[in-house]
N, C-alpha and C. Protein backbone atom coordinates (compact mmCIF):
# COMPACT_ATOMS: atom_id res chain seq x y z
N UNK A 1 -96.85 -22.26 -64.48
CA UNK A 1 -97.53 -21.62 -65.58
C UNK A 1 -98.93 -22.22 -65.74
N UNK A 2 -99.77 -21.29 -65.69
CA UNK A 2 -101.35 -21.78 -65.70
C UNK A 2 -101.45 -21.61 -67.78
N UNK A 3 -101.93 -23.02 -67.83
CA UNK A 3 -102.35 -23.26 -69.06
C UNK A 3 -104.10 -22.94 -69.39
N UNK A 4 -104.14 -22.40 -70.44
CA UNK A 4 -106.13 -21.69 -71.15
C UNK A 4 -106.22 -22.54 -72.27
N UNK A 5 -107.94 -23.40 -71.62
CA UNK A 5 -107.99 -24.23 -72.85
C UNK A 5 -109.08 -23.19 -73.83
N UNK A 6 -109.71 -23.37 -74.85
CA UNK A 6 -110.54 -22.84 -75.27
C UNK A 6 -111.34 -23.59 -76.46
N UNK A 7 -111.99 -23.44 -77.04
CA UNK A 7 -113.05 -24.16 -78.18
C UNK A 7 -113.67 -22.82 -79.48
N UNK A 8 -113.31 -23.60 -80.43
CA UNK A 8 -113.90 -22.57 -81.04
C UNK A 8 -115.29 -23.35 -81.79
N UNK A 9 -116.33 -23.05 -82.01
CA UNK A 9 -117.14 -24.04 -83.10
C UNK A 9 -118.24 -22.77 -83.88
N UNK A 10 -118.76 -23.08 -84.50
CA UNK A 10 -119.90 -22.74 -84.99
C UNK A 10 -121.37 -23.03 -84.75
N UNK A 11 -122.41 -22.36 -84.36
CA UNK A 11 -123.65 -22.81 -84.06
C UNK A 11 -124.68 -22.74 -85.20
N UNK A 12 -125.65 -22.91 -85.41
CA UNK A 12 -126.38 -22.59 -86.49
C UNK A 12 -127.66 -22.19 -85.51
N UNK A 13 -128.16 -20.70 -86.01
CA UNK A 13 -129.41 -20.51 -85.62
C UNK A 13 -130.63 -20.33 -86.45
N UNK A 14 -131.40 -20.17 -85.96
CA UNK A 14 -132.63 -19.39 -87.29
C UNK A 14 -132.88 -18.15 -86.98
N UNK A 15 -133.64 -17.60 -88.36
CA UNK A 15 -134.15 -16.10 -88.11
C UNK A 15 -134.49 -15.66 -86.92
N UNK A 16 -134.91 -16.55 -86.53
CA UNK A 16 -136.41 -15.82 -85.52
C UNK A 16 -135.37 -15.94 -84.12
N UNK A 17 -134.72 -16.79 -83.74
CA UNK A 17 -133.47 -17.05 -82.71
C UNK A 17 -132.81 -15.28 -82.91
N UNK A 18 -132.00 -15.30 -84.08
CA UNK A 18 -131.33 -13.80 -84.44
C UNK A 18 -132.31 -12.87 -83.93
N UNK A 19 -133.30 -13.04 -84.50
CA UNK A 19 -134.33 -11.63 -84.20
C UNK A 19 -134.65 -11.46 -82.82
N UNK A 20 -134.44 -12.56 -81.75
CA UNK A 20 -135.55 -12.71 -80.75
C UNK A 20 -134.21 -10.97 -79.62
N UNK A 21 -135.12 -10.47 -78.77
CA UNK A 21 -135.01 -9.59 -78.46
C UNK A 21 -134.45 -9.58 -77.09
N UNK A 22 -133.12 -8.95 -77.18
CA UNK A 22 -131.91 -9.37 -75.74
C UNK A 22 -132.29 -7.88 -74.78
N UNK A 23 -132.12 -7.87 -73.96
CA UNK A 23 -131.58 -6.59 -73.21
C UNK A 23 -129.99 -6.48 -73.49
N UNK A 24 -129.60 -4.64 -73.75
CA UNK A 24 -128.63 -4.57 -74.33
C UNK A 24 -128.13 -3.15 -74.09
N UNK A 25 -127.87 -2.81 -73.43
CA UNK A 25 -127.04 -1.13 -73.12
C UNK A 25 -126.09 -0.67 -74.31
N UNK A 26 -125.34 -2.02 -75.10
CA UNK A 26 -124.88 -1.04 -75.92
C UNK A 26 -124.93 -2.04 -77.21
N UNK A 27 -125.65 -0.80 -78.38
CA UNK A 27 -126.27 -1.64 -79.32
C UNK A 27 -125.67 -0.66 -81.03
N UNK A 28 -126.11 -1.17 -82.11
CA UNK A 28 -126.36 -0.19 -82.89
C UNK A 28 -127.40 -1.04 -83.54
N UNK A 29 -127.79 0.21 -84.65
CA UNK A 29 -128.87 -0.17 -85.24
C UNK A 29 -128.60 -0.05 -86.91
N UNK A 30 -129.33 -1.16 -87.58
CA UNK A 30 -129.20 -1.79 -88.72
C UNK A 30 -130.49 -2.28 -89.52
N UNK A 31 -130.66 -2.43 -90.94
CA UNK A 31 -131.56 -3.06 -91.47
C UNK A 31 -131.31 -3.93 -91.70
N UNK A 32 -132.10 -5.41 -90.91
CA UNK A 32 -131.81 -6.41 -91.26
C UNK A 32 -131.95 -7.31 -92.77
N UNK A 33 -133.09 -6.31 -93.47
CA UNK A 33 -133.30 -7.32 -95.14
C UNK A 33 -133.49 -5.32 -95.48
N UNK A 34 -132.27 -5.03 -96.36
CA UNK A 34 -132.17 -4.24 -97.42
C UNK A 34 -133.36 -4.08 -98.18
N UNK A 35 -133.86 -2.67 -98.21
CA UNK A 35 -135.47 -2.59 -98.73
C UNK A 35 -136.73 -2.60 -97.72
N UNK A 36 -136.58 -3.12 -96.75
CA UNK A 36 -137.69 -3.13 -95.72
C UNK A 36 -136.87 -2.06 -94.58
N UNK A 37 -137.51 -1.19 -94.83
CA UNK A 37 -137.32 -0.02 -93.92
C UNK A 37 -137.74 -0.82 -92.20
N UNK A 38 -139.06 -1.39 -92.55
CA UNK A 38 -139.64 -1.61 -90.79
C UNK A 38 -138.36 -3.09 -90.45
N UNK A 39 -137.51 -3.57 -91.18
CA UNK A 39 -136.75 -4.45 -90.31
C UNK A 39 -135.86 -3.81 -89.78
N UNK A 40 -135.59 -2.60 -89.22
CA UNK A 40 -134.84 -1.60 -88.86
C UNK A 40 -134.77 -2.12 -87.29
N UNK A 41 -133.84 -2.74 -86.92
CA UNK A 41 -133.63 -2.98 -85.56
C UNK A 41 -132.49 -2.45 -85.07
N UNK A 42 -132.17 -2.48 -83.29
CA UNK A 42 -130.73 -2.14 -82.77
C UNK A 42 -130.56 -3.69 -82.79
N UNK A 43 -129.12 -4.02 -82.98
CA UNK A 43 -128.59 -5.26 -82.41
C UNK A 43 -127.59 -5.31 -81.67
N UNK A 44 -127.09 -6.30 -80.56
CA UNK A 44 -126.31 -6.15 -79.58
C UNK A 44 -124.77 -5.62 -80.23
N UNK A 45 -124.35 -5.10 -79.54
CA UNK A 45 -122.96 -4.87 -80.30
C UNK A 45 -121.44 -5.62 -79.55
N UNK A 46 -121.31 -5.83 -80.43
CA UNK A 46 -119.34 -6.36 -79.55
C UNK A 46 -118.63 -5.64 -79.04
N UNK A 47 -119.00 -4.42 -78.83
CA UNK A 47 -118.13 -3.89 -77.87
C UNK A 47 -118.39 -3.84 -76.89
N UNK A 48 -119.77 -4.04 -76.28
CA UNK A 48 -119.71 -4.65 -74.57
C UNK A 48 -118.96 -5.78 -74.20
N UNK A 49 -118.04 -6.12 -75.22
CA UNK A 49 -117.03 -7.27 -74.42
C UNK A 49 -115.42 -6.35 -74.57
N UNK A 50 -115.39 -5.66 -75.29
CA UNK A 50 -114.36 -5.21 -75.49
C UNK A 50 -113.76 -3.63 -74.03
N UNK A 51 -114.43 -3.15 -73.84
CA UNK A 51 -113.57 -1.84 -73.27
C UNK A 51 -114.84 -0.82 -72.27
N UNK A 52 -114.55 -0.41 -71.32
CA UNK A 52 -115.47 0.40 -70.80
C UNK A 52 -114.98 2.19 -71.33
N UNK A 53 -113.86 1.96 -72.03
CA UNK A 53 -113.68 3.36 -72.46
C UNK A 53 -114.78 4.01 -73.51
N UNK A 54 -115.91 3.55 -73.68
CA UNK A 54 -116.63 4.17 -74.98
C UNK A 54 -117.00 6.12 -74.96
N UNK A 55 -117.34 5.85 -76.32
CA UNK A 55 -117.78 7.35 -76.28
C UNK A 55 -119.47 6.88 -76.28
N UNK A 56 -120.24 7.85 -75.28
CA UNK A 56 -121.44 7.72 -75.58
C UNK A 56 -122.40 8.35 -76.25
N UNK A 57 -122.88 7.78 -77.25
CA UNK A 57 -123.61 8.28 -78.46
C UNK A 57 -125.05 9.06 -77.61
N UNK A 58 -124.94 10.63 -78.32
CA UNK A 58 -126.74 11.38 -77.84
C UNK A 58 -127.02 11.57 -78.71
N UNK A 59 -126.51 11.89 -80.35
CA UNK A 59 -127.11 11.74 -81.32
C UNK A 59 -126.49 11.45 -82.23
N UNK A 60 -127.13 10.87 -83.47
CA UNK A 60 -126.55 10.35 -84.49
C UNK A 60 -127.24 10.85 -86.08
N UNK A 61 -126.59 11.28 -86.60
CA UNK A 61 -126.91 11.80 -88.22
C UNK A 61 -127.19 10.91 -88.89
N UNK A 62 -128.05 10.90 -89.61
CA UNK A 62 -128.68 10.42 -91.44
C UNK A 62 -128.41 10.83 -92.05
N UNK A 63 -127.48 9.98 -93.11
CA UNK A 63 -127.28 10.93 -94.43
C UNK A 63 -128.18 10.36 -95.72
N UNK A 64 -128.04 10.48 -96.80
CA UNK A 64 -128.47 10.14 -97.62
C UNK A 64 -127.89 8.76 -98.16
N UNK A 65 -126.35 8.82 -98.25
CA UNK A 65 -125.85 7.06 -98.02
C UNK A 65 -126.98 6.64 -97.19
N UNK A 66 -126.96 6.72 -96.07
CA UNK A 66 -128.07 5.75 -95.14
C UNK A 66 -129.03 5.39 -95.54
N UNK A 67 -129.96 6.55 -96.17
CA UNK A 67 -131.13 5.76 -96.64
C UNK A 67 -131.17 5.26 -97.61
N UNK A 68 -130.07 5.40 -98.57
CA UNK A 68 -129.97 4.35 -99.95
C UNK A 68 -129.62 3.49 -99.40
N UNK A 69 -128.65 3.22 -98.71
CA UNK A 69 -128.21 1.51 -98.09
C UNK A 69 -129.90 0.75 -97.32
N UNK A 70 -130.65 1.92 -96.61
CA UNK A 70 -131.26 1.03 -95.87
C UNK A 70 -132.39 1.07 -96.62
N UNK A 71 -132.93 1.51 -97.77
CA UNK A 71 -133.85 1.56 -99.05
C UNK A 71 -133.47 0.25 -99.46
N UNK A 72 -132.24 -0.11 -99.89
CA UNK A 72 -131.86 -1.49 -100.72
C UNK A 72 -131.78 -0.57 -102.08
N UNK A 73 -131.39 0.54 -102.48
CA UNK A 73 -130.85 1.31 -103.08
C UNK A 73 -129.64 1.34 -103.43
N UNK A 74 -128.51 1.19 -102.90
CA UNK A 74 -127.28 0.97 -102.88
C UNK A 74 -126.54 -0.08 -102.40
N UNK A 75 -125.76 -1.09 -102.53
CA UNK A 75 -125.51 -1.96 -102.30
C UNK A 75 -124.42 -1.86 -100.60
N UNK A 76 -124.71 -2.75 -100.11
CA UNK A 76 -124.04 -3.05 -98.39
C UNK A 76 -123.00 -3.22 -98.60
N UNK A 77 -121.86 -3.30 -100.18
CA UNK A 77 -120.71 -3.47 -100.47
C UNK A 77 -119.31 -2.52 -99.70
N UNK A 78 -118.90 -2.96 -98.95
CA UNK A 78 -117.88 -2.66 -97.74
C UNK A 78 -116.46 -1.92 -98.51
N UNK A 79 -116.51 -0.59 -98.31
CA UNK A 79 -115.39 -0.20 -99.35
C UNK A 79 -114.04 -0.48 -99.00
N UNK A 80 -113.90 -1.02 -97.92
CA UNK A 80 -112.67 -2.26 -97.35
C UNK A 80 -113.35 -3.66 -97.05
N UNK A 81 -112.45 -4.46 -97.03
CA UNK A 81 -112.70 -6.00 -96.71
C UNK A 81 -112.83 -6.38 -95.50
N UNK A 82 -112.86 -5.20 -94.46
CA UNK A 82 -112.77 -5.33 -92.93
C UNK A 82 -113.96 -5.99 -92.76
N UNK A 83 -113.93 -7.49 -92.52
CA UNK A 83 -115.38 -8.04 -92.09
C UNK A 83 -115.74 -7.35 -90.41
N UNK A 84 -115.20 -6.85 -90.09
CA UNK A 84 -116.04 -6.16 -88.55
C UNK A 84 -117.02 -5.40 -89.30
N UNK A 85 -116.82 -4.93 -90.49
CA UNK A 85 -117.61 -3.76 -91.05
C UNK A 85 -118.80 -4.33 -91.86
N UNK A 86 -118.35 -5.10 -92.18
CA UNK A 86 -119.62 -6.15 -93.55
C UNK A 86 -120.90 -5.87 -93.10
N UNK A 87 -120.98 -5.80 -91.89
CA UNK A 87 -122.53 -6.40 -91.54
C UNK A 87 -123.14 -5.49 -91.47
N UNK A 88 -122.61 -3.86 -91.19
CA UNK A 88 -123.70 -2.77 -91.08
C UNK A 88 -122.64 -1.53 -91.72
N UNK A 89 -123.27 -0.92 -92.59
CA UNK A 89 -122.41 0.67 -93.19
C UNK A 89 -123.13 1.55 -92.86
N UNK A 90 -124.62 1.29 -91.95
CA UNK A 90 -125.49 2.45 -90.89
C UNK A 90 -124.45 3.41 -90.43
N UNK A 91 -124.78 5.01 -90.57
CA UNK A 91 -124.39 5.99 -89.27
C UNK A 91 -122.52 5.95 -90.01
N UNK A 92 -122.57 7.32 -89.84
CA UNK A 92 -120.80 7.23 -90.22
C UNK A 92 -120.44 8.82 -89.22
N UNK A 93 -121.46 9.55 -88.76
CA UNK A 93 -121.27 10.66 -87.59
C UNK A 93 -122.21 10.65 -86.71
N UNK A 94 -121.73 11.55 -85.51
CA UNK A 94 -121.95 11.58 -83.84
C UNK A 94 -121.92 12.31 -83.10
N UNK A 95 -122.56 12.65 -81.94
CA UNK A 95 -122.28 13.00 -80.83
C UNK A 95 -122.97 12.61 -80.02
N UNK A 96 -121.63 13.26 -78.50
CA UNK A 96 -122.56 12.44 -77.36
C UNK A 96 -120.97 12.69 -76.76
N UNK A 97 -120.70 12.52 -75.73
CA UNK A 97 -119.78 12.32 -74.22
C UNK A 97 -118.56 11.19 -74.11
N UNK A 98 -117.18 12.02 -74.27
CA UNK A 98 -116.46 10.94 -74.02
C UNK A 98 -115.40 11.73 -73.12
N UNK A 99 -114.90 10.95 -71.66
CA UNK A 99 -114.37 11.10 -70.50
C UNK A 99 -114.64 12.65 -69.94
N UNK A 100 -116.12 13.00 -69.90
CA UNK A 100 -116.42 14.11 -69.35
C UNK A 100 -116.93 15.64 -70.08
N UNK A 101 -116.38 15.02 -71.36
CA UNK A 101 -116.49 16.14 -72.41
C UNK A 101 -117.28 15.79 -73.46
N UNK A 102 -117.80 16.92 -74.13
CA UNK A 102 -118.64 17.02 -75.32
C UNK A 102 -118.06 16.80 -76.87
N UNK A 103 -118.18 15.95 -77.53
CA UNK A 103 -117.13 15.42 -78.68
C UNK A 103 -118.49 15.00 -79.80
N UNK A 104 -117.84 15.27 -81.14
CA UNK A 104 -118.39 14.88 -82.31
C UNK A 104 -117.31 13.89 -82.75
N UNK A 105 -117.85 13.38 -83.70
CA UNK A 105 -117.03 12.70 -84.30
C UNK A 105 -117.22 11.71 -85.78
N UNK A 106 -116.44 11.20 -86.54
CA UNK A 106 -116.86 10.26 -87.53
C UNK A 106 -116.02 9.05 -87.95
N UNK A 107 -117.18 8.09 -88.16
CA UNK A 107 -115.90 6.65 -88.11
C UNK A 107 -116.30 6.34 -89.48
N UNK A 108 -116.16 4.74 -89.88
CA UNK A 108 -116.58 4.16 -91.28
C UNK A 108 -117.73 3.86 -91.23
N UNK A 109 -118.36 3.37 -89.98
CA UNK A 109 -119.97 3.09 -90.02
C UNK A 109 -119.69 2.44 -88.45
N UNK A 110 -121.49 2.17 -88.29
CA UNK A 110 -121.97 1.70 -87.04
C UNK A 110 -121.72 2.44 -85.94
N UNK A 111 -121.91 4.15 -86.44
CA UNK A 111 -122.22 5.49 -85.28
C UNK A 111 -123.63 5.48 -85.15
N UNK A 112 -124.91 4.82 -85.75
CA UNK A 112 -126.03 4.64 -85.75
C UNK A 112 -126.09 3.89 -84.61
N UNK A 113 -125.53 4.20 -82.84
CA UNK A 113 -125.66 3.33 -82.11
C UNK A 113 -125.39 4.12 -80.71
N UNK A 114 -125.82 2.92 -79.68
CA UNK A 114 -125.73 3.84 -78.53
C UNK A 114 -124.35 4.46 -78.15
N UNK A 115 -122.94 3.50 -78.72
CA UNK A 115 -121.84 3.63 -78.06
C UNK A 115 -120.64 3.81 -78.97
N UNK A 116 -119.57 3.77 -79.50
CA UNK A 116 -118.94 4.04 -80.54
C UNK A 116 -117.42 3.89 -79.39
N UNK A 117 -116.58 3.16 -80.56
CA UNK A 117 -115.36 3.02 -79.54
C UNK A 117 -114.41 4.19 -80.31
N UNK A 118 -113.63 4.98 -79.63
CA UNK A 118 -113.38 5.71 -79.85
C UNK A 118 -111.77 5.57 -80.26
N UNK A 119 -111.39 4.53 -80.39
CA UNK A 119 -109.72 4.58 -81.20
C UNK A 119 -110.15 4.11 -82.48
N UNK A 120 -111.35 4.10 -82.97
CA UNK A 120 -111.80 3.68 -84.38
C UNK A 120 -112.34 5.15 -85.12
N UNK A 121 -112.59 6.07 -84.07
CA UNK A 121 -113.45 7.14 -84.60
C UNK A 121 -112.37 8.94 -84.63
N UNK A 122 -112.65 9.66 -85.24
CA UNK A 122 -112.20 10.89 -85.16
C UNK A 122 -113.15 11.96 -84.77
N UNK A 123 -112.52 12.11 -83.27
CA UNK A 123 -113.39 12.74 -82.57
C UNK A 123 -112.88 14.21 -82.54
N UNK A 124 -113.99 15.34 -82.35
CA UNK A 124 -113.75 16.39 -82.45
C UNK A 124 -114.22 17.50 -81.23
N UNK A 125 -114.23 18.42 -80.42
CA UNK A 125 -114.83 18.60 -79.21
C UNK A 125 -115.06 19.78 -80.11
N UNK A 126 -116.55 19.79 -79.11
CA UNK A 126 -117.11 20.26 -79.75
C UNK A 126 -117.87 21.74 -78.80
N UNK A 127 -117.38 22.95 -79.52
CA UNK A 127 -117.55 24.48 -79.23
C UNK A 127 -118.58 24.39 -78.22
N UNK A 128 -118.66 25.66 -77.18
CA UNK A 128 -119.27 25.40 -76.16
C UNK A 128 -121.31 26.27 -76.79
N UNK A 129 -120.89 27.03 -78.16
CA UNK A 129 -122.38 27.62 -78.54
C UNK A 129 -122.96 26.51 -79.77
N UNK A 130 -122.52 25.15 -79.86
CA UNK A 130 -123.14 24.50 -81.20
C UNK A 130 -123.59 23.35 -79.35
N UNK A 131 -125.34 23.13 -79.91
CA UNK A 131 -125.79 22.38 -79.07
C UNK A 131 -125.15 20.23 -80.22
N UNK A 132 -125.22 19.48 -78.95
CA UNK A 132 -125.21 17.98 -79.35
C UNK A 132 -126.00 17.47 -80.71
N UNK A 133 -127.17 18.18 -80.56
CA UNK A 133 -127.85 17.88 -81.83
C UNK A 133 -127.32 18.58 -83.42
N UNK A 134 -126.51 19.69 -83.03
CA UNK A 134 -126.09 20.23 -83.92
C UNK A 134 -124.67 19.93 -84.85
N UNK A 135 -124.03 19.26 -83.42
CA UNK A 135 -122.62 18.70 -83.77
C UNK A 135 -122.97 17.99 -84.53
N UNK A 136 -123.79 16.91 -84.03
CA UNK A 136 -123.48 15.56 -84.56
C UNK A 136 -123.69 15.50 -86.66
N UNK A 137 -124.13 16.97 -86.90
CA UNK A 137 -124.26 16.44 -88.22
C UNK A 137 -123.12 17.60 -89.31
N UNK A 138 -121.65 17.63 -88.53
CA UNK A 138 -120.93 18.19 -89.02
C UNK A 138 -119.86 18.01 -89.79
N UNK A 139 -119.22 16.39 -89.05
CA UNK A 139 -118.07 15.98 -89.28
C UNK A 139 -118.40 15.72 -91.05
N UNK A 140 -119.62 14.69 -91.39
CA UNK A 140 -119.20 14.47 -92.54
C UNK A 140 -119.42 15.71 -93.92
N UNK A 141 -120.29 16.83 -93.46
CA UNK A 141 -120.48 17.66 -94.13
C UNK A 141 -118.52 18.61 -94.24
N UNK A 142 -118.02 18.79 -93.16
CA UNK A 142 -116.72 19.17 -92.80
C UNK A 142 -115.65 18.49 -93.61
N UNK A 143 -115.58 17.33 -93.67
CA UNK A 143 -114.81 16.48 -94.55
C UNK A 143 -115.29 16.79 -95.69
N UNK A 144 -116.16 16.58 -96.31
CA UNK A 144 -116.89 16.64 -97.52
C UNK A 144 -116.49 17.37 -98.51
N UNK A 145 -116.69 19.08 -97.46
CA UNK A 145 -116.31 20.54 -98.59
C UNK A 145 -114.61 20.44 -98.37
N UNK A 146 -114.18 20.14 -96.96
CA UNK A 146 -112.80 20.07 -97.45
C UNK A 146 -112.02 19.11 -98.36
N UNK A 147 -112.34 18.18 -98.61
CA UNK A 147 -111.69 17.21 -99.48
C UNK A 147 -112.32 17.77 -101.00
N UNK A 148 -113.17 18.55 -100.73
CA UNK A 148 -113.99 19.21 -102.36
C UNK A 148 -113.06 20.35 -102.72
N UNK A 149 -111.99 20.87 -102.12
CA UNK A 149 -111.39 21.99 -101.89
C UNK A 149 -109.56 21.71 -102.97
């Protein structure tokens, strides 16, 4: 039996370390200080360690949540305790390509990105006369009037 050692610790960095700029294929994007629209960066995401199954993001919707969160308008308060989620509530619909096909879809946040894992998201395929740009801003309008119903 082969024994795995491992370490866990904590590092401490500074701003400017966080900010400094990686190459990164799969990212999303976030405001880093609430209220400053121009700190609007992509940052690397964790799921390039996790799975090559992604769905790949071609476009991504703005809603009006978005720009109150990224105004500093509304508070970054996580309507679950899921710390995967804490750090960005950017982007909650999508489209873009997953295993060959054309799919929309909507998760809790962090669809504001190149890649979106798709056992987190509810994906929808999407009609062969609504173009990618069109999907992507359906799901949450779709939910919306139906739960208004």
């Amino acid at each position: 039996m082969r024994e795995t050692w491992g370490v866990f610790s904590n590092i401490s960095i500074t701003k400017q370390e966080f900010k400094k700029q990686r190459q990164s294929s799969i990212a999303y994007a976030n405001v880093l200080t609430p209220g400053d629209l121009s700190s609007l960066a992509w940052i690397e995401s964790p799921l390039k360690n996790e799975s090559k199954d992604l769905v790949e993001v071609h476009y991504s919707a703005l809603n009006f949540k978005d720009i109150m969160l990224a105004s500093g308008k509304l508070s970054q308060s996580p309507v679950s305790e899921n710390a995967e989620t804490s750090d960005c509530m950017l982007g909650i619909e999508f489209s873009g390509m997953y295993k060959g096909k054309r799919v929309c879809g909507m998760g809790s946040c962090k669809c504001l990105a190149t890649h979106v894992d798709p056992k987190k998201m509810v994906l929808l395929d999407i009609p062969d006369d609504w173009s990618n740009e069109e999907a992507s801003t359906v799901p949450c309008a779709y939910v919306t009037v139906y739960l208004a119903l």
